[in-house]
ModelCIF file with pLDDT and N, C-alpha, C, O atoms, coordinates in Angstrom:
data_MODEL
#
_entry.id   MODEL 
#
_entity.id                         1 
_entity.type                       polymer 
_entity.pdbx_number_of_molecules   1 
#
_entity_poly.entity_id                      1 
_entity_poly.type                           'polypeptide(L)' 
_entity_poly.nstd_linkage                   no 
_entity_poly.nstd_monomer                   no 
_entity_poly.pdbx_seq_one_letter_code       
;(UNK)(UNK)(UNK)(UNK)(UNK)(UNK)(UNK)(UNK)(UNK)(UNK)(UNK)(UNK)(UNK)(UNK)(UNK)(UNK)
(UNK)(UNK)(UNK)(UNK)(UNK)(UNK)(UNK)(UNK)(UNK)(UNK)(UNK)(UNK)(UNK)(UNK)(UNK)(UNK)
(UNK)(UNK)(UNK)(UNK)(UNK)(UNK)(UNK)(UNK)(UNK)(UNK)(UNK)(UNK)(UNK)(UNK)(UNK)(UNK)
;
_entity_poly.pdbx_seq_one_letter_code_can   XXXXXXXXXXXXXXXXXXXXXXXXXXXXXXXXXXXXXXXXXXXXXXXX 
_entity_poly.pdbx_strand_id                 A 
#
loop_
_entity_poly_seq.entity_id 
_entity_poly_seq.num 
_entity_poly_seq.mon_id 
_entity_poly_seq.hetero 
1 1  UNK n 
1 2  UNK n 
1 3  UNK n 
1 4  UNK n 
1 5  UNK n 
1 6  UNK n 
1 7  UNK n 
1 8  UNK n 
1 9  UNK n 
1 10 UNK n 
1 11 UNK n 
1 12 UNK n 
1 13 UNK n 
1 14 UNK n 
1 15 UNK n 
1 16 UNK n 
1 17 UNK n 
1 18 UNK n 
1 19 UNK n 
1 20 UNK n 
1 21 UNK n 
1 22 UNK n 
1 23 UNK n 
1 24 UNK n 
1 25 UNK n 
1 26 UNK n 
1 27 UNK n 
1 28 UNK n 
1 29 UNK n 
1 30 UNK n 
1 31 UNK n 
1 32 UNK n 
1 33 UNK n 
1 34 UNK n 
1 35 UNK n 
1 36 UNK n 
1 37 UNK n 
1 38 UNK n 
1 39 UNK n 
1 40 UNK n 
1 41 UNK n 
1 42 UNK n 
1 43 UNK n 
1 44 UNK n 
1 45 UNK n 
1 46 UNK n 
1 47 UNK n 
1 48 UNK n 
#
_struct_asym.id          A 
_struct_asym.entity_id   1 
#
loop_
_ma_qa_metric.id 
_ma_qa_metric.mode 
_ma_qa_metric.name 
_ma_qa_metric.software_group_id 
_ma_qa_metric.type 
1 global pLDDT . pLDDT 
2 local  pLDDT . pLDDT 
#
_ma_qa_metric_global.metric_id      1 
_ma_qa_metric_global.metric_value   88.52 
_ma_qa_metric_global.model_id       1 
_ma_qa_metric_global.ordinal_id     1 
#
loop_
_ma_qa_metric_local.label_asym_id 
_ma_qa_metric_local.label_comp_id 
_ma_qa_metric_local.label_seq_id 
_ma_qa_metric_local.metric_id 
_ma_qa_metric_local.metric_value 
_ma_qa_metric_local.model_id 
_ma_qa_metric_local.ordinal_id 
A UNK 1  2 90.00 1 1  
A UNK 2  2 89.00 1 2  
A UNK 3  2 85.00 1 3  
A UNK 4  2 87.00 1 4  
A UNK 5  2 88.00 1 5  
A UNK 6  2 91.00 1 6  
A UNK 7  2 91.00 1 7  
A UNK 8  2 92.00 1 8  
A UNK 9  2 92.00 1 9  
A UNK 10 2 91.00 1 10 
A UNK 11 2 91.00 1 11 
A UNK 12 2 92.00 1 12 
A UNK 13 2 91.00 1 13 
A UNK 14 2 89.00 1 14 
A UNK 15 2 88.00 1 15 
A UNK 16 2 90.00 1 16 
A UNK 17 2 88.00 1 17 
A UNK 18 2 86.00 1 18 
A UNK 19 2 86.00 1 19 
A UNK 20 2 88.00 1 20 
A UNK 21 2 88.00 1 21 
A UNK 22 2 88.00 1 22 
A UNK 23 2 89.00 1 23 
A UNK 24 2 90.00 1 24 
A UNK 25 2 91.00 1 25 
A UNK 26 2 89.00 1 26 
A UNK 27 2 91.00 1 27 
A UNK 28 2 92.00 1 28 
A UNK 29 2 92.00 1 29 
A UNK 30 2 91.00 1 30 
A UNK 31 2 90.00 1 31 
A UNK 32 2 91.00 1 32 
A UNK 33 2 91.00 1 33 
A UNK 34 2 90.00 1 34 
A UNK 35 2 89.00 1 35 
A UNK 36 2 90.00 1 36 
A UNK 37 2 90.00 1 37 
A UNK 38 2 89.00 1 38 
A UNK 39 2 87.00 1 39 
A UNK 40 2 88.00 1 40 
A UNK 41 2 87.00 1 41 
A UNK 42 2 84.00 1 42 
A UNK 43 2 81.00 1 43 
A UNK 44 2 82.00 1 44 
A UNK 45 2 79.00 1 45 
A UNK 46 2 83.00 1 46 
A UNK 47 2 85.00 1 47 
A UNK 48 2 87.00 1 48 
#
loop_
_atom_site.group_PDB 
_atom_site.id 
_atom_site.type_symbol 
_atom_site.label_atom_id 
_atom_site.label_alt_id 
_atom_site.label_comp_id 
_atom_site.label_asym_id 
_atom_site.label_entity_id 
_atom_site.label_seq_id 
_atom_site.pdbx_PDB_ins_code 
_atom_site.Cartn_x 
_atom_site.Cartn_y 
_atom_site.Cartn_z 
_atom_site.occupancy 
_atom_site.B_iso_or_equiv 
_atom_site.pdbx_formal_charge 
_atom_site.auth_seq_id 
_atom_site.auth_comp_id 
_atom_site.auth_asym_id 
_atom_site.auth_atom_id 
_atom_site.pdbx_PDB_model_num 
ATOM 1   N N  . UNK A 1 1  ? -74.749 -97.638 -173.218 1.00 90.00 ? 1  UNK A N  1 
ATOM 2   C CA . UNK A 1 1  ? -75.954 -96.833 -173.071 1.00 90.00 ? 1  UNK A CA 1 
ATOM 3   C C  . UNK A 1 1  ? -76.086 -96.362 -171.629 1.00 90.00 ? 1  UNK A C  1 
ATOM 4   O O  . UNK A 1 1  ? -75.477 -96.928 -170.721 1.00 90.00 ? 1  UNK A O  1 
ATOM 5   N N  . UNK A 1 2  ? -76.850 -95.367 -171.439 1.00 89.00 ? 2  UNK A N  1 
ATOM 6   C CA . UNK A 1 2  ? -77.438 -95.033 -170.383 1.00 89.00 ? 2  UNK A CA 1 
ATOM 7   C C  . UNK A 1 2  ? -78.569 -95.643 -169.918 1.00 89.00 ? 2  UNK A C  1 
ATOM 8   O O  . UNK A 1 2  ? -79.142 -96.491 -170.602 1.00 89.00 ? 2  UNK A O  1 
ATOM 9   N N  . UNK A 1 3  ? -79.154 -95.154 -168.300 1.00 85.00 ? 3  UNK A N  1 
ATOM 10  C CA . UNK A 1 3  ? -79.799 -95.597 -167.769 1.00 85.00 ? 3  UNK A CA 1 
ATOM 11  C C  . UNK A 1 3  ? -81.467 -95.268 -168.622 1.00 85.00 ? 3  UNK A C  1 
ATOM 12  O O  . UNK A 1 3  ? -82.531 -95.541 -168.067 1.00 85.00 ? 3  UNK A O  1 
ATOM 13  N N  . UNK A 1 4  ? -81.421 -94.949 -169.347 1.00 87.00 ? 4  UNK A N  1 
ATOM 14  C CA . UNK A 1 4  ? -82.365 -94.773 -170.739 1.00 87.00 ? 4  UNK A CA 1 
ATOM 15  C C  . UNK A 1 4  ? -82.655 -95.969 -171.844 1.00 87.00 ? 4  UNK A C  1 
ATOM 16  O O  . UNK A 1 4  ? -83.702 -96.323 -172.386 1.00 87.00 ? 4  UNK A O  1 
ATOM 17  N N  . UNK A 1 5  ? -81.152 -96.495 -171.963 1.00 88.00 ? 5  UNK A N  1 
ATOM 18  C CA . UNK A 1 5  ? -81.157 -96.521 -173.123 1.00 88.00 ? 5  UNK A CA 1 
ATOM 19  C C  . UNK A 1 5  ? -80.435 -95.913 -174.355 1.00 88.00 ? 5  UNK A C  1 
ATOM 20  O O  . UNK A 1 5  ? -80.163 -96.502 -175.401 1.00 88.00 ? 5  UNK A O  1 
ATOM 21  N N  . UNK A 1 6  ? -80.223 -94.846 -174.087 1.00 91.00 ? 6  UNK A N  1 
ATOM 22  C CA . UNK A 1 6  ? -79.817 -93.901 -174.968 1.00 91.00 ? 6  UNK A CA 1 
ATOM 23  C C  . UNK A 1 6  ? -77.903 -93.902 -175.302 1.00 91.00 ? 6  UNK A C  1 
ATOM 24  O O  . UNK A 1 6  ? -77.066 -93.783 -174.407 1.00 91.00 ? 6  UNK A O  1 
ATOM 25  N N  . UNK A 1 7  ? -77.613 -94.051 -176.656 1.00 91.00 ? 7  UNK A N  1 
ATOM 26  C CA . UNK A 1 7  ? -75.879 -94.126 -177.028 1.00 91.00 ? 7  UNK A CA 1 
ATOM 27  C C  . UNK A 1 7  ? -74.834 -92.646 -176.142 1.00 91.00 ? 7  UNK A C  1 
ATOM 28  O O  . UNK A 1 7  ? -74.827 -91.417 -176.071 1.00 91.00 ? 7  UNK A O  1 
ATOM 29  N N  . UNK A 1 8  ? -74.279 -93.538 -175.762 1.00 92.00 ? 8  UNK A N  1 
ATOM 30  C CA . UNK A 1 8  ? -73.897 -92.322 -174.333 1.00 92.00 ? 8  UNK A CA 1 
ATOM 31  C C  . UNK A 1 8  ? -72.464 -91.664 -175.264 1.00 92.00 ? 8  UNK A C  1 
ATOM 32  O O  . UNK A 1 8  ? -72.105 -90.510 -175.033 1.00 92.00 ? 8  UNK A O  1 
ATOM 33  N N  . UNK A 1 9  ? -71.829 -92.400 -176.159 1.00 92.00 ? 9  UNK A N  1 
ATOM 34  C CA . UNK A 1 9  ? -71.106 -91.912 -177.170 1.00 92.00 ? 9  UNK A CA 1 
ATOM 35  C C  . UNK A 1 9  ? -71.698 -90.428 -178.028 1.00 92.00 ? 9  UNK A C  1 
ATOM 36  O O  . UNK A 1 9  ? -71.150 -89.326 -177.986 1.00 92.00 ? 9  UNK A O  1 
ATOM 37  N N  . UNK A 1 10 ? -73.127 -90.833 -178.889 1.00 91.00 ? 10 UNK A N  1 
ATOM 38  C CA . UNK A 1 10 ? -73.678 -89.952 -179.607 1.00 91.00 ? 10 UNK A CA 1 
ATOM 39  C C  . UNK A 1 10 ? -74.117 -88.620 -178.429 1.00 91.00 ? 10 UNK A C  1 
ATOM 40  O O  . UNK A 1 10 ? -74.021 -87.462 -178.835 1.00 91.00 ? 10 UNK A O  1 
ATOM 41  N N  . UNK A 1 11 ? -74.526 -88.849 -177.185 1.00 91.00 ? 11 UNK A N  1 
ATOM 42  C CA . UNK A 1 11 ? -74.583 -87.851 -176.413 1.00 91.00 ? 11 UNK A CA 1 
ATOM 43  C C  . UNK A 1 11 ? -73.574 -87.128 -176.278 1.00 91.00 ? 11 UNK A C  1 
ATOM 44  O O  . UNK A 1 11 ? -73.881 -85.941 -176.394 1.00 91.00 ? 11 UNK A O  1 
ATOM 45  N N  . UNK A 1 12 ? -72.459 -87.301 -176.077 1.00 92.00 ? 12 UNK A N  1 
ATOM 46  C CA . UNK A 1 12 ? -71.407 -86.779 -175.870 1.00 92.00 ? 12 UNK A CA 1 
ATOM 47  C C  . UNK A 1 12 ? -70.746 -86.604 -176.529 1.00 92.00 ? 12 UNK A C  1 
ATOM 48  O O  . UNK A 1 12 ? -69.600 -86.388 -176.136 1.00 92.00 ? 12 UNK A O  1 
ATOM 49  N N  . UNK A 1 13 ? -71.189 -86.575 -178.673 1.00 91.00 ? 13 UNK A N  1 
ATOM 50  C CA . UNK A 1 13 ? -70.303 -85.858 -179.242 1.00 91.00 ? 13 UNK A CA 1 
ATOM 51  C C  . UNK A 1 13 ? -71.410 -84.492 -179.634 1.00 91.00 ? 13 UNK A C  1 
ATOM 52  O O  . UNK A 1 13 ? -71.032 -83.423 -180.112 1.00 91.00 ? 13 UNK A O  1 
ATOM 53  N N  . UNK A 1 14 ? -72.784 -84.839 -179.309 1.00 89.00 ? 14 UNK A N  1 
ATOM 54  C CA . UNK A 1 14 ? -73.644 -83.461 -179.211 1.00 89.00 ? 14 UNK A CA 1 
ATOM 55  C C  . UNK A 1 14 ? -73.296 -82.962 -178.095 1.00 89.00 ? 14 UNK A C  1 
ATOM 56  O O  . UNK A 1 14 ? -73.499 -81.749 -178.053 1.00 89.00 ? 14 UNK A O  1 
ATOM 57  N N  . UNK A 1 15 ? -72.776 -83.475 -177.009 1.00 88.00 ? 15 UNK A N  1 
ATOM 58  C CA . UNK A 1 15 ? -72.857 -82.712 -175.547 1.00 88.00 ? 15 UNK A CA 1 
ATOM 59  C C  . UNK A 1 15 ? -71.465 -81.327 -176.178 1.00 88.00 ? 15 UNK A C  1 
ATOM 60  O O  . UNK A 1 15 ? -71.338 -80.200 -175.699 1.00 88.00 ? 15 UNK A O  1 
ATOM 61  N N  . UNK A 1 16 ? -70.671 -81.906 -177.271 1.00 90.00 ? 16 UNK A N  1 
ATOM 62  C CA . UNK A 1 16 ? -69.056 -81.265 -177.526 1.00 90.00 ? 16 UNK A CA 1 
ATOM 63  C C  . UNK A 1 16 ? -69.814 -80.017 -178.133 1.00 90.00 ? 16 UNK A C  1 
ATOM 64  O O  . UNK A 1 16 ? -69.561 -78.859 -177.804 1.00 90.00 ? 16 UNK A O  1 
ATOM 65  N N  . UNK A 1 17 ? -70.821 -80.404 -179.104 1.00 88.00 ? 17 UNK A N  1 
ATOM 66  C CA . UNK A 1 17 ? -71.283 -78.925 -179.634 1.00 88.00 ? 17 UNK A CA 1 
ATOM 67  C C  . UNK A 1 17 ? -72.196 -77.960 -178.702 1.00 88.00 ? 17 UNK A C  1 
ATOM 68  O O  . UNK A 1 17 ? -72.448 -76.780 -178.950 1.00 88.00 ? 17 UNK A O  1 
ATOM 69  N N  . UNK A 1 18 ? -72.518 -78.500 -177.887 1.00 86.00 ? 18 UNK A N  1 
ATOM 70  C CA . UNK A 1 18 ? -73.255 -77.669 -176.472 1.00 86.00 ? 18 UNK A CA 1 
ATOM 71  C C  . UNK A 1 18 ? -72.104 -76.632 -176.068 1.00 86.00 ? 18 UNK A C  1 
ATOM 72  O O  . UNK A 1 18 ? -71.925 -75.431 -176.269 1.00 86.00 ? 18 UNK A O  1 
ATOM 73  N N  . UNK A 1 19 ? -71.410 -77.644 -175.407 1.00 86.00 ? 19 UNK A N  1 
ATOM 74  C CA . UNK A 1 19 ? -70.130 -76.952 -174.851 1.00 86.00 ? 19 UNK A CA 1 
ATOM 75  C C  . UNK A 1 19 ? -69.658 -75.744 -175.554 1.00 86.00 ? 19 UNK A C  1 
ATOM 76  O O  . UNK A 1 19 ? -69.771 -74.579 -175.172 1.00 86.00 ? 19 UNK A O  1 
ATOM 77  N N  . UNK A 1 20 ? -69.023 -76.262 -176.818 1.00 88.00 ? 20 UNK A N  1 
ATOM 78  C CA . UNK A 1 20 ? -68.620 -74.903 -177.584 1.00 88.00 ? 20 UNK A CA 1 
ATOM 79  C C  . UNK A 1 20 ? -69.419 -73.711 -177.588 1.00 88.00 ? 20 UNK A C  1 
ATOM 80  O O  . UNK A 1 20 ? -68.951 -72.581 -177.449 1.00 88.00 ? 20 UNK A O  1 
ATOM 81  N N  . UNK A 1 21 ? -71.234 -74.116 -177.830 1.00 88.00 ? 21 UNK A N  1 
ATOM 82  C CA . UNK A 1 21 ? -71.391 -73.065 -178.100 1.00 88.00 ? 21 UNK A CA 1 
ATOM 83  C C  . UNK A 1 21 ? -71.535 -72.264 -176.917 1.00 88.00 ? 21 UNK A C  1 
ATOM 84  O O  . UNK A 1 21 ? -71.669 -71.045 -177.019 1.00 88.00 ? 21 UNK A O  1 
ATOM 85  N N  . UNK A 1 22 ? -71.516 -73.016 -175.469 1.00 88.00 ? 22 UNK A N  1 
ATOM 86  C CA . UNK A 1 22 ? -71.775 -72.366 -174.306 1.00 88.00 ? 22 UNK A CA 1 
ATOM 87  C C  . UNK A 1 22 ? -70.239 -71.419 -174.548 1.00 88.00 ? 22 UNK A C  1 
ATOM 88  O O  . UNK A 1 22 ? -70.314 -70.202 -174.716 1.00 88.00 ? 22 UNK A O  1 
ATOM 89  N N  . UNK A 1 23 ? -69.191 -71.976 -174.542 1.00 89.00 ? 23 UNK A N  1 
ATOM 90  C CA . UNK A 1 23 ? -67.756 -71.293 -174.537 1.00 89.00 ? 23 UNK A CA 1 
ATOM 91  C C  . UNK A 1 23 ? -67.885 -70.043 -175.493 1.00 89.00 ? 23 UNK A C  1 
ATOM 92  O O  . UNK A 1 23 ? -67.340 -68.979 -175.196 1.00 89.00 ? 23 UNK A O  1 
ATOM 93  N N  . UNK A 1 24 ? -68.865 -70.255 -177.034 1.00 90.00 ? 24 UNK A N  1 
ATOM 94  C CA . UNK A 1 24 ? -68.283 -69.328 -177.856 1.00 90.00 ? 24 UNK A CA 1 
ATOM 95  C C  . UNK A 1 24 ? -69.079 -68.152 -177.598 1.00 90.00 ? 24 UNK A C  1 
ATOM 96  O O  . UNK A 1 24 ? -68.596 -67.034 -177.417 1.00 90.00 ? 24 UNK A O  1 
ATOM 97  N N  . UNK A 1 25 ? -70.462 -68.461 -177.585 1.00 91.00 ? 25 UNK A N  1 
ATOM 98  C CA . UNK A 1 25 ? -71.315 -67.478 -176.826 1.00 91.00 ? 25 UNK A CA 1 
ATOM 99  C C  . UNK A 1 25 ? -70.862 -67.102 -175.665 1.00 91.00 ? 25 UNK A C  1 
ATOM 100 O O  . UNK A 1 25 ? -69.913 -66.422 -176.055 1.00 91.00 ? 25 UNK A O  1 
ATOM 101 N N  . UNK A 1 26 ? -70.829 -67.031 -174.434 1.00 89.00 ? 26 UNK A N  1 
ATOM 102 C CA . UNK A 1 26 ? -70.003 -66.745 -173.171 1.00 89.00 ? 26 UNK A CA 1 
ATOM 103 C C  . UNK A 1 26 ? -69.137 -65.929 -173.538 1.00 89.00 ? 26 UNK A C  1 
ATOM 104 O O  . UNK A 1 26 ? -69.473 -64.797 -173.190 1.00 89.00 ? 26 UNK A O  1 
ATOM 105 N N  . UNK A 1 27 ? -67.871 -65.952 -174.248 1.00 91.00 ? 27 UNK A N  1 
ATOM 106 C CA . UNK A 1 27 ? -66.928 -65.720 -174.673 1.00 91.00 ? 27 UNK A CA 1 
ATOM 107 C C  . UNK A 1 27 ? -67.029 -63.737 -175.295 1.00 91.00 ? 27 UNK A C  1 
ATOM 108 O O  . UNK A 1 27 ? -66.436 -62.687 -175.046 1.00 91.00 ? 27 UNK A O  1 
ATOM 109 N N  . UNK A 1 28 ? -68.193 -64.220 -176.204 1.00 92.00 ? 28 UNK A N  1 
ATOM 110 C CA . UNK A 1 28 ? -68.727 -63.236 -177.021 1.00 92.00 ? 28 UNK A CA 1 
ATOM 111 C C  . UNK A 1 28 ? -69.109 -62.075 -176.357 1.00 92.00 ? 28 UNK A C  1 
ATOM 112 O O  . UNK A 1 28 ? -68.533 -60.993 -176.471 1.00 92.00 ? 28 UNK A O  1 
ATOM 113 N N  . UNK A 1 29 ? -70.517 -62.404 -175.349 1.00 92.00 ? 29 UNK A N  1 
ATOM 114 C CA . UNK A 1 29 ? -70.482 -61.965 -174.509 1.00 92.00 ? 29 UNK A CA 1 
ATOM 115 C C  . UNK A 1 29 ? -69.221 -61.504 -173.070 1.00 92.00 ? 29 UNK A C  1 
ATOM 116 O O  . UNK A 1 29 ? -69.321 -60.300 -172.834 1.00 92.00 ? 29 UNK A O  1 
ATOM 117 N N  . UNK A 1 30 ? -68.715 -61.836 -172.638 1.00 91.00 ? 30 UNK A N  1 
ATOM 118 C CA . UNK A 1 30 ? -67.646 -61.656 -171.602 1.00 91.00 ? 30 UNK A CA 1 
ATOM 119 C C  . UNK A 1 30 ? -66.580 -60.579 -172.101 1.00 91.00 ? 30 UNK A C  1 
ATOM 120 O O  . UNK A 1 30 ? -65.984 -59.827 -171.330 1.00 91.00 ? 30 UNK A O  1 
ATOM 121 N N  . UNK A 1 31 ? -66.397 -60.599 -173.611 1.00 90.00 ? 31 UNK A N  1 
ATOM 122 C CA . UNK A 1 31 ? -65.488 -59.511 -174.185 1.00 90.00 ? 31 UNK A CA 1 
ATOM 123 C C  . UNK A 1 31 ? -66.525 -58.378 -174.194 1.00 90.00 ? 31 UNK A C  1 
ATOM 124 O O  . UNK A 1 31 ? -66.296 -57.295 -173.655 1.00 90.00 ? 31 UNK A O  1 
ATOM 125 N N  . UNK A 1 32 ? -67.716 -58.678 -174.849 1.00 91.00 ? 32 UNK A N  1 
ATOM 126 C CA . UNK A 1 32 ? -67.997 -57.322 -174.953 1.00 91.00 ? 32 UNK A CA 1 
ATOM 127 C C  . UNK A 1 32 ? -68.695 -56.636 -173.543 1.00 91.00 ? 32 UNK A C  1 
ATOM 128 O O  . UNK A 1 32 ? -69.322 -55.581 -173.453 1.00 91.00 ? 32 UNK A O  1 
ATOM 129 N N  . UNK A 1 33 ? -68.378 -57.555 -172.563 1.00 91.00 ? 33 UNK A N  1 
ATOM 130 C CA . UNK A 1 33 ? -68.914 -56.309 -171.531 1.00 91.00 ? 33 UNK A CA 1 
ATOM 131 C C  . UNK A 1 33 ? -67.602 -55.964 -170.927 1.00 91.00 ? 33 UNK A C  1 
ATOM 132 O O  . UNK A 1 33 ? -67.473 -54.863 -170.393 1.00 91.00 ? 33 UNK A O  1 
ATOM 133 N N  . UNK A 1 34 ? -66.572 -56.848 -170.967 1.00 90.00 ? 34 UNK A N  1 
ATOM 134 C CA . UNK A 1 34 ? -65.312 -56.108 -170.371 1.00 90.00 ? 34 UNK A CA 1 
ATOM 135 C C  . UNK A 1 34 ? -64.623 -55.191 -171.103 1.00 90.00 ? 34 UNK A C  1 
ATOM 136 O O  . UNK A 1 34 ? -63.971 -54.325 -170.520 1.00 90.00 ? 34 UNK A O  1 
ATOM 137 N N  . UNK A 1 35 ? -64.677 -55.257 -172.559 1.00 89.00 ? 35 UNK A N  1 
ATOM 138 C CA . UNK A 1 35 ? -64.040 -54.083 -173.052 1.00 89.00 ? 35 UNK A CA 1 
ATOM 139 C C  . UNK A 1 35 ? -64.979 -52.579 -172.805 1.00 89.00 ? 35 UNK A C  1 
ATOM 140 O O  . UNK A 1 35 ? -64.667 -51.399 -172.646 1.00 89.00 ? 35 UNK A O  1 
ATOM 141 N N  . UNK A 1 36 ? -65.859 -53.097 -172.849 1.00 90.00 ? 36 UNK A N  1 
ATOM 142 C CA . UNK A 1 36 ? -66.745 -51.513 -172.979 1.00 90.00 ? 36 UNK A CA 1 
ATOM 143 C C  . UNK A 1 36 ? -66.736 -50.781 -171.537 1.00 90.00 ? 36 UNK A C  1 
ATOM 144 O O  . UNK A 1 36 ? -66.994 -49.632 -171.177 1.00 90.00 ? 36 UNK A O  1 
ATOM 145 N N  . UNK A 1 37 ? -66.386 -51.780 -170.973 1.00 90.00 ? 37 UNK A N  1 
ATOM 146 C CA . UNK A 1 37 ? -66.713 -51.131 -169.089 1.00 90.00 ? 37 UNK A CA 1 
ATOM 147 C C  . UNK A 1 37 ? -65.533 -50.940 -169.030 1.00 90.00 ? 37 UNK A C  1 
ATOM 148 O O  . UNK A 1 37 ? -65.457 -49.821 -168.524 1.00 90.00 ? 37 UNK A O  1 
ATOM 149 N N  . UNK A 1 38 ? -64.107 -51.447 -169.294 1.00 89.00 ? 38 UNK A N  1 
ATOM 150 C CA . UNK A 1 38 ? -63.394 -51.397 -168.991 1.00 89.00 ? 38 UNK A CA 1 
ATOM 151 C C  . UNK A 1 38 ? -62.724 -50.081 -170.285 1.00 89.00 ? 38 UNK A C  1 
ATOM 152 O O  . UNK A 1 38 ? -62.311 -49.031 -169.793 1.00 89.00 ? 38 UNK A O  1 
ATOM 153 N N  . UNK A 1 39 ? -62.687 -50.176 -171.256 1.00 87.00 ? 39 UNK A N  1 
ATOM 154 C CA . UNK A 1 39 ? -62.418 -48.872 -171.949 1.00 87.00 ? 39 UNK A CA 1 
ATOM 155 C C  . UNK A 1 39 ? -63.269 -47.580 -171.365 1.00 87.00 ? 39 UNK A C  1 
ATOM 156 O O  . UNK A 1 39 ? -62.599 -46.549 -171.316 1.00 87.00 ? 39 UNK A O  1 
ATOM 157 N N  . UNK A 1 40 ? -64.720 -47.462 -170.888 1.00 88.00 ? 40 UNK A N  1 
ATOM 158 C CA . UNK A 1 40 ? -64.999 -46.513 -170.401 1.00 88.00 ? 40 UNK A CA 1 
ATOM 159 C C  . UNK A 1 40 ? -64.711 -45.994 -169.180 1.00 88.00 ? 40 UNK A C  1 
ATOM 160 O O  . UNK A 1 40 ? -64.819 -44.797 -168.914 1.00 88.00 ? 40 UNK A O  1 
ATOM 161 N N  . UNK A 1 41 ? -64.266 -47.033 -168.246 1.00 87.00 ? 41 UNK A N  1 
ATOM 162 C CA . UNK A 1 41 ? -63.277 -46.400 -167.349 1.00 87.00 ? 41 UNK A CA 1 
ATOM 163 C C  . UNK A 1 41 ? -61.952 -45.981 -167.510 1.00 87.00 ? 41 UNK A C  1 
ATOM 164 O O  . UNK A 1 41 ? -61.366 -45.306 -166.664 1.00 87.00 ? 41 UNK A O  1 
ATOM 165 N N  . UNK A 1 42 ? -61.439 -46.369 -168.602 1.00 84.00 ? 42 UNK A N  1 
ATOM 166 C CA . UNK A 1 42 ? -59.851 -45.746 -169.168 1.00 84.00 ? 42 UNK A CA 1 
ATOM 167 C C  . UNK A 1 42 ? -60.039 -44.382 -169.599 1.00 84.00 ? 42 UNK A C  1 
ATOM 168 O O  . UNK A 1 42 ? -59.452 -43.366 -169.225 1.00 84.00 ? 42 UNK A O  1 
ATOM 169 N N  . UNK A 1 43 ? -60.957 -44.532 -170.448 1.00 81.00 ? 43 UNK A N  1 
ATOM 170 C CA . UNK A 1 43 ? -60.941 -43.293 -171.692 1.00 81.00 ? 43 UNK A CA 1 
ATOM 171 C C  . UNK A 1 43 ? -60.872 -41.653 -170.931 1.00 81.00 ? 43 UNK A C  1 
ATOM 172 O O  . UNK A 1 43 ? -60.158 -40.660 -171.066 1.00 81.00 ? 43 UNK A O  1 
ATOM 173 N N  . UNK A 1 44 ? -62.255 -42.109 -169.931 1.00 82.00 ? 44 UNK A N  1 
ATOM 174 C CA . UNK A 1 44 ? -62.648 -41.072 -169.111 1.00 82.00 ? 44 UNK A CA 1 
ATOM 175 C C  . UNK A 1 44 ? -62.243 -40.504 -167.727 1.00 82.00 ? 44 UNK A C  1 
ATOM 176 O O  . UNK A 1 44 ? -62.127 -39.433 -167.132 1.00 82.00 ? 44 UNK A O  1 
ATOM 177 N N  . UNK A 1 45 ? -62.014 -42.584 -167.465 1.00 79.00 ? 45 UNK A N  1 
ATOM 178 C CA . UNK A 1 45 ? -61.728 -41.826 -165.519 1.00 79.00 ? 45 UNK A CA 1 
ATOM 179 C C  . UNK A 1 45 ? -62.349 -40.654 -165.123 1.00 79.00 ? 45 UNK A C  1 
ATOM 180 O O  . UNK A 1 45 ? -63.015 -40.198 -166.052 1.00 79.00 ? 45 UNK A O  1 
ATOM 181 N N  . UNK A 1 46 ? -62.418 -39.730 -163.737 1.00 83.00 ? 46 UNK A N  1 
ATOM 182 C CA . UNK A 1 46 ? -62.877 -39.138 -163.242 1.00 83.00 ? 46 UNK A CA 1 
ATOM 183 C C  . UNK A 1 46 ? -63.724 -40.303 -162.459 1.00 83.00 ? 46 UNK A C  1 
ATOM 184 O O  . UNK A 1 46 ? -63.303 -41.447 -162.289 1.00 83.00 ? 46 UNK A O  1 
ATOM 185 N N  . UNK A 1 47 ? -64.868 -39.856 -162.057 1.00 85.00 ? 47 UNK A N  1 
ATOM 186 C CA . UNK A 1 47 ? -66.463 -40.695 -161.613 1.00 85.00 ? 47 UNK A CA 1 
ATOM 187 C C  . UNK A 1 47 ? -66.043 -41.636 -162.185 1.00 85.00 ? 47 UNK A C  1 
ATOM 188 O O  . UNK A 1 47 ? -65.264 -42.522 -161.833 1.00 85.00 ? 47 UNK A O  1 
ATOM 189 N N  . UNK A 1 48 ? -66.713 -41.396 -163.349 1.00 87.00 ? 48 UNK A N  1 
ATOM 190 C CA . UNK A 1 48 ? -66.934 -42.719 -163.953 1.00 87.00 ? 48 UNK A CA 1 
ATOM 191 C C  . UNK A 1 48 ? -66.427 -43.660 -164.135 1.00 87.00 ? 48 UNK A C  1 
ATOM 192 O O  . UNK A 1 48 ? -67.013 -44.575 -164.714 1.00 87.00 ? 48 UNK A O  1 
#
């Protein structure tokens, strides 16, 4: 246990689904702003 009290095992197999979803969300996000910024500077170049 922790300084709680609390099963430091059961924390840390919820802490695994935190994680993921920080990774899968993140992830989700991070593609879709690099493809779109990054295809709209391909497509067009010039300025933009």
């Amino acid at each position: 246990t922790d300084d709680f009290g609390r099963d430091v095992l059961a924390r840390v197999l919820a802490g695994t689904r935190t994680s993921l979803l920080v990774m899968l969300l993140g992830l989700l996000l991070y593609s879709a702003l690099g493809i779109s910024i990054g295809a709209l500077a391909g497509l067009f170049g010039g300025w933009i």
